[in-house]
Protein backbone atom coordinates (compact mmCIF):
# COMPACT_ATOMS: atom_id res chain seq x y z
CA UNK A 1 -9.01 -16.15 -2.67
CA UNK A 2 -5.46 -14.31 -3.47
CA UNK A 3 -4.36 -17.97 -4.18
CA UNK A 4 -6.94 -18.54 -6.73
CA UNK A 5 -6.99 -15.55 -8.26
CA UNK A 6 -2.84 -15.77 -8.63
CA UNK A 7 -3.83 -19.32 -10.08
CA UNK A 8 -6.23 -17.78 -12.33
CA UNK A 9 -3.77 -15.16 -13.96
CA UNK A 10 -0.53 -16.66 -13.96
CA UNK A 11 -2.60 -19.69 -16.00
CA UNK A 12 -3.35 -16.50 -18.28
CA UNK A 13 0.09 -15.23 -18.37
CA UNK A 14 -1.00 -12.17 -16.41
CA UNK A 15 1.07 -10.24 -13.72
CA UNK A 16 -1.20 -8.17 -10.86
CA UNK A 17 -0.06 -5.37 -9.31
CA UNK A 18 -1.75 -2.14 -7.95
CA UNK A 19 1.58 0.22 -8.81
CA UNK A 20 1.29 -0.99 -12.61
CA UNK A 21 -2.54 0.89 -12.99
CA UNK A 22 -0.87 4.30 -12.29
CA UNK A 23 1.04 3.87 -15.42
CA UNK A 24 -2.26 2.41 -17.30
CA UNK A 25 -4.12 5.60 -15.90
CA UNK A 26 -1.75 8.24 -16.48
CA UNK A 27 -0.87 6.49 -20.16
CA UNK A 28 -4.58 6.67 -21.08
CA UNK A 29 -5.24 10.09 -19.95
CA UNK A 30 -2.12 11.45 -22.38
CA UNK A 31 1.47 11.07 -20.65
CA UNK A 32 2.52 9.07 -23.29
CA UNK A 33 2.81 12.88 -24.98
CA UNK A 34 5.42 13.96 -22.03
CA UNK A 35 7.42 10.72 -21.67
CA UNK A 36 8.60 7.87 -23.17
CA UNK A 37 7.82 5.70 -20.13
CA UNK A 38 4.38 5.84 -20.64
CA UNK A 39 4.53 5.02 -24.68
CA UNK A 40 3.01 1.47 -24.14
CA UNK A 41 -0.10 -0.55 -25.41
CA UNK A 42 -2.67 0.68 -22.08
CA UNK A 43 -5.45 -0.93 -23.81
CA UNK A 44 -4.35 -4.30 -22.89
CA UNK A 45 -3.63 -3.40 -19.13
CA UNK A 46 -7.79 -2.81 -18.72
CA UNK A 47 -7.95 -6.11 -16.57
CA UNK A 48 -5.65 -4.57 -14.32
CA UNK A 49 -7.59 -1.56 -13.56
CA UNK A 50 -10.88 -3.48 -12.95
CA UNK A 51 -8.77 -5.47 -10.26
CA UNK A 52 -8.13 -1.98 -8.61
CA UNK A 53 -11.79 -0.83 -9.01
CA UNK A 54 -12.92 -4.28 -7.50
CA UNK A 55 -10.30 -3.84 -4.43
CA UNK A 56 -11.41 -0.18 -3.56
CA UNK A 57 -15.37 -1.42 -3.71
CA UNK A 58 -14.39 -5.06 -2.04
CA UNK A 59 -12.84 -3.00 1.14
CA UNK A 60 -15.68 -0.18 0.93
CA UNK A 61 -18.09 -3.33 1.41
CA UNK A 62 -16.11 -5.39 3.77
CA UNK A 63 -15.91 -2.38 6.29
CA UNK A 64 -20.21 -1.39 5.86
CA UNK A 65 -21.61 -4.52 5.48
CA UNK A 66 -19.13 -7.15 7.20
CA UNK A 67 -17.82 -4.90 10.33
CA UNK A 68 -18.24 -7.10 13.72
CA UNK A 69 -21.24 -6.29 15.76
CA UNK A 70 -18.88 -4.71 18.61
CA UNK A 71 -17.51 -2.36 16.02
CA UNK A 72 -14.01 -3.32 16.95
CA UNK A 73 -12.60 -3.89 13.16
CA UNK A 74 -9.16 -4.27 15.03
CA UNK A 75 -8.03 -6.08 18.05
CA UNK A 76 -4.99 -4.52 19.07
CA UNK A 77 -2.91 -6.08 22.17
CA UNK A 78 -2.19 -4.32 25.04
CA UNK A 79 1.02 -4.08 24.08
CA UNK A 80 0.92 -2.47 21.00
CA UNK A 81 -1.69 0.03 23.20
CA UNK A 82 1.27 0.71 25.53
CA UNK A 83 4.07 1.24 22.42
CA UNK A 84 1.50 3.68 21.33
CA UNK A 85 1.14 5.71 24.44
CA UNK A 86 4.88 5.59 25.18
CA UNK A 87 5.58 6.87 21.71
CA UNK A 88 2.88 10.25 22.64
CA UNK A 89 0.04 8.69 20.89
CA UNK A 90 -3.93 8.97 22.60
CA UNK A 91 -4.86 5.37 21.45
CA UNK A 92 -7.51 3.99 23.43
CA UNK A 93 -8.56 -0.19 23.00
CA UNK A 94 -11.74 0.18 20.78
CA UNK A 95 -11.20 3.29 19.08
CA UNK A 96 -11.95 3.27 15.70
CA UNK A 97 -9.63 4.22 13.25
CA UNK A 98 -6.55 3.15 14.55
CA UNK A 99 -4.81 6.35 13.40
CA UNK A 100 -2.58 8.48 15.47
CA UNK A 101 -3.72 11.98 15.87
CA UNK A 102 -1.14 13.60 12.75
CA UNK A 103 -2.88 11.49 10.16
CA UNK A 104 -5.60 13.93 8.81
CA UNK A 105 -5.71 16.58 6.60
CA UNK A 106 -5.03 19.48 9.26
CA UNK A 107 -1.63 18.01 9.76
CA UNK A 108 -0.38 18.73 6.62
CA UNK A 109 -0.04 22.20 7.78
CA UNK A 110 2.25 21.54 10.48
CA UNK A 111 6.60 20.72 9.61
CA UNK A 112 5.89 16.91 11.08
CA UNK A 113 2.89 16.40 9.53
CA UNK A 114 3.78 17.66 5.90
CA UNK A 115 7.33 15.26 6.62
CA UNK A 116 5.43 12.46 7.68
CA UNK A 117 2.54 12.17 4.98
CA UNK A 118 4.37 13.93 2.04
CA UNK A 119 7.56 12.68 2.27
CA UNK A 120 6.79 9.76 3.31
CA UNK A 121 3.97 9.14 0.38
CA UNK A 122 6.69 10.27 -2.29
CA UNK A 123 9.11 7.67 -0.86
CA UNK A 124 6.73 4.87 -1.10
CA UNK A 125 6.11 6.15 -4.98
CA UNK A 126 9.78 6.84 -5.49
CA UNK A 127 10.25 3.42 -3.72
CA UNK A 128 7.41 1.30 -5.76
CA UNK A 129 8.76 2.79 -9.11
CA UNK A 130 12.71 2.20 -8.01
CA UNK A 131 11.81 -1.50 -7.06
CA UNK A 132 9.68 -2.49 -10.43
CA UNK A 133 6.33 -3.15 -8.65
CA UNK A 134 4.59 -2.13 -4.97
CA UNK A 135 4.45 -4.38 -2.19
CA UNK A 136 1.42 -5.97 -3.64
CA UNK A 137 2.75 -6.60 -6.92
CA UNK A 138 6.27 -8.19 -6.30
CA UNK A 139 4.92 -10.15 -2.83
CA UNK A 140 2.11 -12.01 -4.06
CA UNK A 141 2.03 -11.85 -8.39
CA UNK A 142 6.11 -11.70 -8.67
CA UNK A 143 6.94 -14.20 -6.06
CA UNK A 144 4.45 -16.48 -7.41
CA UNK A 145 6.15 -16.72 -10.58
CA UNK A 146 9.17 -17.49 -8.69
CA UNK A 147 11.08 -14.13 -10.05
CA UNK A 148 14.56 -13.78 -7.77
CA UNK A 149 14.14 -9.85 -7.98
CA UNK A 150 10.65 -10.21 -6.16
CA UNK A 151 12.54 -11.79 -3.78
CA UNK A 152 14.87 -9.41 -3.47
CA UNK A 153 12.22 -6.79 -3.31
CA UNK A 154 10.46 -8.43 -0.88
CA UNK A 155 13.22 -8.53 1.47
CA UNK A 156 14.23 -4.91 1.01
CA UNK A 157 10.56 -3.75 1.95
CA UNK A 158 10.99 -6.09 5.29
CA UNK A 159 14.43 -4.51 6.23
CA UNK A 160 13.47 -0.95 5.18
CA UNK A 161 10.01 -1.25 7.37
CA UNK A 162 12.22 -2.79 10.35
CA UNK A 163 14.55 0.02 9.81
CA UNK A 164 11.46 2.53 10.05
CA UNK A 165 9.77 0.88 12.78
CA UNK A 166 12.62 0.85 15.31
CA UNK A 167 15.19 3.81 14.08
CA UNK A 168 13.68 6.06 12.19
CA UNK A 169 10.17 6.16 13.87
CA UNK A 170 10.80 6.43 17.66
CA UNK A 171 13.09 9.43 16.38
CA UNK A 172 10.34 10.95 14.51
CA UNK A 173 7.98 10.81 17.92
């Protein structure tokens, strides 16, 4: 389906990318007023936030109406189950979400948990609006096209989420 729908909007001259509707909302809702960066025809970005809307209601669907009988969405190896525990985290096989204890709303009154969630949300922001595009938008439209700096994007998320994953998050926990 991603392949097709790629097909489908490069044929149309379109780019995707779920970064690009925060502009289109925040442009239609008055920024343009505040700064230049959002001074840009939003009107013609409407696609773009129907492919958002269509996303959120596709995975609301997927996980009511298409969840496995078992009600194991994920099969996680052992393991990952044994990184998990070794890293402090209760994560038993079958446990639905697979979320660590931290991730919910109480945590954002504790140092860690405001670090983790806030800091780390306003990286990925900082990050999607440094690089041009979100994961999303530079792995699967700008890639497609065959852009080098999607490319290049692409393989600074991968180094930057192997640099989390084995410095910066066994230090964390």
């Amino acid at each position: 389906m991603i392949a097709l729908i790629m097909f489908i909007l490069l044929f149309f001259g379109k780019e995707f990318g779920i970064s690009a509707n925060f502009r289109v909302m925040c442009a239609a809702d008055g920024a343009d007023q505040f700064a230049d960066f959002f001074k840009f025809d939003w009107q013609s970005q409407g696609w773009n936030l129907l492919v958002a809307v269509g996303a959120m209601f596709g995975g609301y669907i997927a996980a009511h109406y298409f969840t496995p009988a078992d009600g194991h969405i994920a099969h996680v190896s052992a393991a990952t189950v044994n990184s998990l525990r070794q890293l402090g985290m209760t994560y038993e096989p079958g446990q639905v979400p697979l979320m660590p204890e931290w991730y919910c709303w109480l945590s954002l009154f504790t140092w860690r948990g405001w670090l983790i969630l806030a800091g780390g949300g306003f990286l990925v922001g900082f990050g999607a609006r440094y690089a041009g595009g979100c994961t999303s938008g530079h792995a699967i439209s700008g890639m497609s096209a065959l852009q080098l700096g999607s490319l290049y994007a692409v393989i600074g998320f991968f180094l930057g989420g192997l640099f989390m994953t084995y410095l910066i998050f066994p230090l964390i926990f």
